[in-house]
C-alpha atoms as a PDB file:
ATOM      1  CA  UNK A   1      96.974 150.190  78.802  1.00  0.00           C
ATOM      2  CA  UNK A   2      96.157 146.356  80.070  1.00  0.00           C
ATOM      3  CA  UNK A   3      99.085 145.209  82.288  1.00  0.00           C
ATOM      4  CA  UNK A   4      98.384 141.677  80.361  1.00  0.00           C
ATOM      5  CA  UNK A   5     101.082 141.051  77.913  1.00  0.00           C
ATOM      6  CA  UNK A   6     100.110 140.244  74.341  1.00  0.00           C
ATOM      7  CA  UNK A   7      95.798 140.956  75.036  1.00  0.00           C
ATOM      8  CA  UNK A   8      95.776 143.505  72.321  1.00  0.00           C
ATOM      9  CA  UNK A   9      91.871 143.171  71.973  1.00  0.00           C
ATOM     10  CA  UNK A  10      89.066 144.382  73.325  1.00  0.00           C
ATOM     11  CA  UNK A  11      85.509 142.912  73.900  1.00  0.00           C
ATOM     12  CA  UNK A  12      82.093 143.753  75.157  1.00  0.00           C
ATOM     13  CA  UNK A  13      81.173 142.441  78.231  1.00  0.00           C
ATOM     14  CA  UNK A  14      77.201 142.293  78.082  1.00  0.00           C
ATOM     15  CA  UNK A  15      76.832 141.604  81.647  1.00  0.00           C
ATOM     16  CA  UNK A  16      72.974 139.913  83.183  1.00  0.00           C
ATOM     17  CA  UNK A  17      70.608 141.533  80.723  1.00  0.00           C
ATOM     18  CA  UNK A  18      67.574 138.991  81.701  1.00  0.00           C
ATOM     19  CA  UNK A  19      64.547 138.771  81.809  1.00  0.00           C
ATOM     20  CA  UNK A  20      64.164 138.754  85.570  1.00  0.00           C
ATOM     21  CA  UNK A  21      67.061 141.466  85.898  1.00  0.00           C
ATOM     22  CA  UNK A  22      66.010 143.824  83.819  1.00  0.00           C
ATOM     23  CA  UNK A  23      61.862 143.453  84.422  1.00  0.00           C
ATOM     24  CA  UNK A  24      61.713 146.134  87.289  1.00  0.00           C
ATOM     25  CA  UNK A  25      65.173 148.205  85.928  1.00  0.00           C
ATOM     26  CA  UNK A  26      65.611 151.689  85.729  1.00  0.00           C
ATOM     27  CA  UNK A  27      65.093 153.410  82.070  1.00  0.00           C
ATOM     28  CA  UNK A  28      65.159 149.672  80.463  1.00  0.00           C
ATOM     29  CA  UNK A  29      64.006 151.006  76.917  1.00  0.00           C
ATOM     30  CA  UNK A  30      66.806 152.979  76.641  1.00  0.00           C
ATOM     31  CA  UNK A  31      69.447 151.037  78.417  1.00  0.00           C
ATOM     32  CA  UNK A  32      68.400 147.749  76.423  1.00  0.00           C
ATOM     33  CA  UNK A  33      68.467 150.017  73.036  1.00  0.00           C
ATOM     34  CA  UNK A  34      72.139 151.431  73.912  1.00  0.00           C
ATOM     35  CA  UNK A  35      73.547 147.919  74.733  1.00  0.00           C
ATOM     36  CA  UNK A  36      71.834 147.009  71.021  1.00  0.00           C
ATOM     37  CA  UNK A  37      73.958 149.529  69.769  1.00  0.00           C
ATOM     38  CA  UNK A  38      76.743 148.623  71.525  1.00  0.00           C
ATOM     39  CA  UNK A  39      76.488 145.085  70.491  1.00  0.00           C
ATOM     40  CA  UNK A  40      75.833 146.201  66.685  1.00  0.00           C
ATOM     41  CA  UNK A  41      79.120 148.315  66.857  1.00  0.00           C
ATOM     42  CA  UNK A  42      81.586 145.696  68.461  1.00  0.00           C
ATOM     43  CA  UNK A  43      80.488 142.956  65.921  1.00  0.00           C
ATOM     44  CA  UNK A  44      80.920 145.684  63.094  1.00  0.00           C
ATOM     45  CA  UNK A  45      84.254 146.550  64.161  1.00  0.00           C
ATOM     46  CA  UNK A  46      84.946 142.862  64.311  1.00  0.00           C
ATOM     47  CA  UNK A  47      85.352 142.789  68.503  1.00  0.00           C
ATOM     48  CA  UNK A  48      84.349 140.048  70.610  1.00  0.00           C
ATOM     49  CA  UNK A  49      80.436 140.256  72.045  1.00  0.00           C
ATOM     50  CA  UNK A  50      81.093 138.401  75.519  1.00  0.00           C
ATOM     51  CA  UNK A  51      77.351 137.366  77.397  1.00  0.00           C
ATOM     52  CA  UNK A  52      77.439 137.055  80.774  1.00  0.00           C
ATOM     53  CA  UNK A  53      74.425 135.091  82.460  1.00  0.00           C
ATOM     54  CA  UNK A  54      73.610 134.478  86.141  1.00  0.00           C
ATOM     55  CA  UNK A  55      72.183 132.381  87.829  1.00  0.00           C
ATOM     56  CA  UNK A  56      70.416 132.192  91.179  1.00  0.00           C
ATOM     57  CA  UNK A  57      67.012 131.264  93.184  1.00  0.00           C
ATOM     58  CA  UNK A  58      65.728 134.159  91.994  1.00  0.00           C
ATOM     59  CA  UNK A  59      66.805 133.110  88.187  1.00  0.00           C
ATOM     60  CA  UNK A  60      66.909 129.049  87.931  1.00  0.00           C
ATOM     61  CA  UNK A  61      68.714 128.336  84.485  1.00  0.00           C
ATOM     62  CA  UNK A  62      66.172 127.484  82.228  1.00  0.00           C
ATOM     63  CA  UNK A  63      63.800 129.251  83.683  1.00  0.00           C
ATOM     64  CA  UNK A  64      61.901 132.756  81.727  1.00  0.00           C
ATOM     65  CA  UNK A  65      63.616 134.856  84.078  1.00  0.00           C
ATOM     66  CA  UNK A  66      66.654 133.902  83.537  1.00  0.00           C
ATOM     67  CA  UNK A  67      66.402 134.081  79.984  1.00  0.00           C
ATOM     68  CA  UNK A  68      68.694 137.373  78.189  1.00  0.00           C
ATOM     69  CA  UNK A  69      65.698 139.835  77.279  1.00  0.00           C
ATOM     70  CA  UNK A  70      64.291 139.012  73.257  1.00  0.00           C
ATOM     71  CA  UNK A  71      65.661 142.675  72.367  1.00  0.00           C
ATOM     72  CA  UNK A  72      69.151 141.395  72.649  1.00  0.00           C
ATOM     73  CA  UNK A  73      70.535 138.229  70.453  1.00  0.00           C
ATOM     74  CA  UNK A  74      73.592 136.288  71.351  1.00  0.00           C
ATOM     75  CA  UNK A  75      74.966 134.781  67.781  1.00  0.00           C
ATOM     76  CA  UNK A  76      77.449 131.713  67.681  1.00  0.00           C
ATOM     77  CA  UNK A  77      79.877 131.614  68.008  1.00  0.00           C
ATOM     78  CA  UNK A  78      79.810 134.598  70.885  1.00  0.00           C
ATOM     79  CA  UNK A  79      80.970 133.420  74.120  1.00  0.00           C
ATOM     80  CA  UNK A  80      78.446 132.825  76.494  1.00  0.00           C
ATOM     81  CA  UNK A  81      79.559 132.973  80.434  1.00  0.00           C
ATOM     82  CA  UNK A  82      77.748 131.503  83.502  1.00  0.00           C
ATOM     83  CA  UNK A  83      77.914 132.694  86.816  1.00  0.00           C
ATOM     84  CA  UNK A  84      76.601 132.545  90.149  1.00  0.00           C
ATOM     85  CA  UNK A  85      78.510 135.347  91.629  1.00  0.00           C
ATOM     86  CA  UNK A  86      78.569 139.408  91.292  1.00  0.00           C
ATOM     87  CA  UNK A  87      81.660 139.285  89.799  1.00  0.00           C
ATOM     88  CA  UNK A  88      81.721 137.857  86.415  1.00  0.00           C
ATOM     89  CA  UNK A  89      85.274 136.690  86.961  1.00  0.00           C
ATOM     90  CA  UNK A  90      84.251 135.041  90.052  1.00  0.00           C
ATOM     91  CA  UNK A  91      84.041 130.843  89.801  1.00  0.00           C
ATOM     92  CA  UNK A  92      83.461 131.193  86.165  1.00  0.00           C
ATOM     93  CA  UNK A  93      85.598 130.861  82.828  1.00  0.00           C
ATOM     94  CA  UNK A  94      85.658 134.328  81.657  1.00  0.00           C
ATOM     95  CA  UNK A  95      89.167 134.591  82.480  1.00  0.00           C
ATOM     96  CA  UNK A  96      89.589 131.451  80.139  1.00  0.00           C
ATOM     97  CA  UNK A  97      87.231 133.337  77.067  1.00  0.00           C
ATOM     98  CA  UNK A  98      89.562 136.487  77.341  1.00  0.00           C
ATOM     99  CA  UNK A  99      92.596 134.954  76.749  1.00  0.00           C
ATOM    100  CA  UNK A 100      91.611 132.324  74.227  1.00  0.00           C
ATOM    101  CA  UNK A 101      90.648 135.686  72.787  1.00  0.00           C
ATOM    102  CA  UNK A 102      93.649 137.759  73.702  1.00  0.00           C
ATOM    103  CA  UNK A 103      91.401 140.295  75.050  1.00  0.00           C
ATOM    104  CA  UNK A 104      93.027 143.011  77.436  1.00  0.00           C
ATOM    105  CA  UNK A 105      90.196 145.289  77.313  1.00  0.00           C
ATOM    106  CA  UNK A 106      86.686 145.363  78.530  1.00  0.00           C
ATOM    107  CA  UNK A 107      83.710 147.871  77.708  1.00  0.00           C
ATOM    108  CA  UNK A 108      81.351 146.644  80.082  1.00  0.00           C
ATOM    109  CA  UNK A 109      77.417 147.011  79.710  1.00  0.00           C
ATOM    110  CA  UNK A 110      74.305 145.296  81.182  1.00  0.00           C
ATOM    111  CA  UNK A 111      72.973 145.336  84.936  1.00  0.00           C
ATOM    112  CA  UNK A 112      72.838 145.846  88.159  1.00  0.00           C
ATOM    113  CA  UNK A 113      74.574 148.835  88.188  1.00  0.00           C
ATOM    114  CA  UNK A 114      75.205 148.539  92.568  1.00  0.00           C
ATOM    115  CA  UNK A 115      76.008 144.728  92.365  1.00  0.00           C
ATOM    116  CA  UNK A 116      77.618 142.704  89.372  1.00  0.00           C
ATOM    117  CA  UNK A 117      78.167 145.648  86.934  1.00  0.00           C
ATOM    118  CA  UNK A 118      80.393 147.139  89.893  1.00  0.00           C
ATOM    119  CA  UNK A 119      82.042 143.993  91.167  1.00  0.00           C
ATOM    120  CA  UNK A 120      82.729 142.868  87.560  1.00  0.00           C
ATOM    121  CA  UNK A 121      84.601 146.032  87.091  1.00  0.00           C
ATOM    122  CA  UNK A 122      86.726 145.959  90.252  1.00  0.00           C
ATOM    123  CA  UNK A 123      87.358 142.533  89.349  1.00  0.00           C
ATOM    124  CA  UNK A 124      89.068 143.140  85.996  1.00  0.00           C
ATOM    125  CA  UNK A 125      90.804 145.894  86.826  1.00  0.00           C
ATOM    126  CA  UNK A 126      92.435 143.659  89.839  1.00  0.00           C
ATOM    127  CA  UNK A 127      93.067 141.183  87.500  1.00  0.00           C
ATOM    128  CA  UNK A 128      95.329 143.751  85.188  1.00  0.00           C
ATOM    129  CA  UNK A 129      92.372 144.345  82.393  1.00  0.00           C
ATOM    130  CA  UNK A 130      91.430 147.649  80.910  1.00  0.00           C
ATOM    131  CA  UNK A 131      87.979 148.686  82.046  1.00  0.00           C
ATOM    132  CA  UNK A 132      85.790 151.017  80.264  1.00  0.00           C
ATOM    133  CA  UNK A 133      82.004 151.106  81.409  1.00  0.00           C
ATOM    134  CA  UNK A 134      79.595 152.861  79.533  1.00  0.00           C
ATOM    135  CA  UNK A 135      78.093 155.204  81.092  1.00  0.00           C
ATOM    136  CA  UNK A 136      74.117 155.194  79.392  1.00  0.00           C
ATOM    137  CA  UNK A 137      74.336 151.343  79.508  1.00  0.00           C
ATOM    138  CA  UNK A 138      74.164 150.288  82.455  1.00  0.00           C
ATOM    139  CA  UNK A 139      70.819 149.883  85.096  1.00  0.00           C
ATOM    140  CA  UNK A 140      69.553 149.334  88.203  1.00  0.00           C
ATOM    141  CA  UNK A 141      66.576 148.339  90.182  1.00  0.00           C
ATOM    142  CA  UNK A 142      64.878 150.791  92.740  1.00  0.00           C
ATOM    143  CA  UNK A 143      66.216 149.498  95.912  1.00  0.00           C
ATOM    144  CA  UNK A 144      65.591 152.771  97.990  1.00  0.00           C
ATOM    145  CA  UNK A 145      63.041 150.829  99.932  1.00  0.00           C
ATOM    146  CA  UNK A 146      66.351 149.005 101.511  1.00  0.00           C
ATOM    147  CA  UNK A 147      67.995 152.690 102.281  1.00  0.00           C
ATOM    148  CA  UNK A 148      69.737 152.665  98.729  1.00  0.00           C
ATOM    149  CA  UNK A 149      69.459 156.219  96.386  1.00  0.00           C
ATOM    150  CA  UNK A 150      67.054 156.071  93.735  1.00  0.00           C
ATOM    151  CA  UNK A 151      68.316 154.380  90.951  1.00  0.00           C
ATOM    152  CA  UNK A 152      69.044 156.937  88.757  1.00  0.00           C
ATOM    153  CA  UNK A 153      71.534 158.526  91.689  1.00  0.00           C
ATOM    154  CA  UNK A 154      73.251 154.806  91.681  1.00  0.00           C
ATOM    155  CA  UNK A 155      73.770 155.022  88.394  1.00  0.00           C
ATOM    156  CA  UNK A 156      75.102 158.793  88.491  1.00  0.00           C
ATOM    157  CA  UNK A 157      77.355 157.613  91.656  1.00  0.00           C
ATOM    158  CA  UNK A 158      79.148 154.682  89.862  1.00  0.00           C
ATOM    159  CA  UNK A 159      79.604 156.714  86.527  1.00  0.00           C
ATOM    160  CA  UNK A 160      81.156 159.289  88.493  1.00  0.00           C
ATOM    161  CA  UNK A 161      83.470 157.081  90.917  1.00  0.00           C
ATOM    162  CA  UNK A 162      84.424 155.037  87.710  1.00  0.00           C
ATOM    163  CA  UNK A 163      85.074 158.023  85.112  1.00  0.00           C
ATOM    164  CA  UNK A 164      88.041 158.482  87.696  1.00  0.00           C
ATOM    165  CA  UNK A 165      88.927 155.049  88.975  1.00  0.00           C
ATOM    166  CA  UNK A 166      93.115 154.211  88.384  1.00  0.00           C
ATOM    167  CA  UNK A 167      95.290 151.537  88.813  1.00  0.00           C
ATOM    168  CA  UNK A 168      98.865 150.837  88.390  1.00  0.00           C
ATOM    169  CA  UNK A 169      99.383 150.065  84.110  1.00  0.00           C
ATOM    170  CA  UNK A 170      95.471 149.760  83.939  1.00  0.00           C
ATOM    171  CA  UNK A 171      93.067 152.333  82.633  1.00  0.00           C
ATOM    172  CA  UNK A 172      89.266 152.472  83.599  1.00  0.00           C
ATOM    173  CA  UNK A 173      86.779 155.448  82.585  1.00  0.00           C
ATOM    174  CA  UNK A 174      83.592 156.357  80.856  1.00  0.00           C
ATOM    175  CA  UNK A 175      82.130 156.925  78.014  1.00  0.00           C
ATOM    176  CA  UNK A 176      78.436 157.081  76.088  1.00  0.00           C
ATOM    177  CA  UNK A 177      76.842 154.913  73.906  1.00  0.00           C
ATOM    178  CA  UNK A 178      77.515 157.433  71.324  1.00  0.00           C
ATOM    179  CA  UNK A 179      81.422 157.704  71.509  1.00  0.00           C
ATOM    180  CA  UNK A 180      82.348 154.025  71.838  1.00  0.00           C
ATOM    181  CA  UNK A 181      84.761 152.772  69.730  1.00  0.00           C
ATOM    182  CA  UNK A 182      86.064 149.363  69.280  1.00  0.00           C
ATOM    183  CA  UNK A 183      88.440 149.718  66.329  1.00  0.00           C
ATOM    184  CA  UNK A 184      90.123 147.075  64.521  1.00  0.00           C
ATOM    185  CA  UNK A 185      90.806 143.706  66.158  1.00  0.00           C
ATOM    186  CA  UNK A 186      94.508 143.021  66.283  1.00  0.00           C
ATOM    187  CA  UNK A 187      95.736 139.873  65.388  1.00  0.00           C
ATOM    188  CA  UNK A 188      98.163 137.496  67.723  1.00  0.00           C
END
């Protein structure tokens, strides 16, 4: 349970699923296709779809690259958050979306697995947020040229830390694609 008083909601966090991000990522078909889903059963269930976008030399806003990949649509009036940071929360006004929202709880999706999906989840569950990440929707690029694991062991490495990741009040975890569940929205 969030240690944020009356945030009885939950949201998806679609975090840097560009163009640029996602070109040399691990499994991208499939990832892209479970954060689809993802996205189709949150709006369904009437929870809040939150986009996450960076930004950086590597992506310039505007640019192609930085662009969220065509298999995945943002609708209005979904939040859209910029950063320039690993951590979503980090400079940016997601804290401002989630409460506006009264959203305690995150299911967080999108890329890199080693960098902002990672720092985005240590920074809500510092922050007193729920964090659940799933575990098939999430990626990585091969960085094993720089002494990282393959990929697929990064991914394997942070499900595994995370599926048993506590915190005082908070809860964090795993789950699939498959056995998501958003549920009703509560009202405030």
């Amino acid at each position: 349970m969030t240690t944020l008083t009356d945030r009885p909601n939950t949201a998806l966090l679609v975090v840097d699923v560009q163009n640029g991000v996602m070109k040399p990522a691990h499994d991208r078909a499939a990832v892209i296709a479970n954060i689809a889903a993802l996205v189709e059963k949150a709006r369904t269930a009437g929870a809040e779809v939150v986009w996450v976008q960076h930004s950086s030399e590597e992506l310039p806003r505007g640019s192609e690259p930085w662009q969220y990949v065509p298999e995945l649509v943002r609708r209005e009036p979904e939040p859209l958050v910029h950063k320039t940071y690993g951590d979503s929360f980090e400079d940016t006004d997601l804290e401002d979306v989630l409460a506006a929202r009264s959203i305690g709880r995150l299911v967080v999706a999108g890329a890199q697995t080693d960098a902002c999906i990672r720092s985005t989840l240590h920074g809500a569950i510092t922050r007193g947020y729920d964090a659940t990440l799933v575990a098939d929707a999430h990626t990585t690029e091969d960085l094993s040229v720089y002494g990282a694991p393959p990929p697929g062991q990064v991914i394997a490495h942070t499900n595994l830390y995370w599926q048993y990741h506590t915190a005082p009040g908070r809860t964090a975890g795993t789950v699939p694609t498959a056995e998501v569940e958003f549920g009703v929205k509560a009202t405030v």
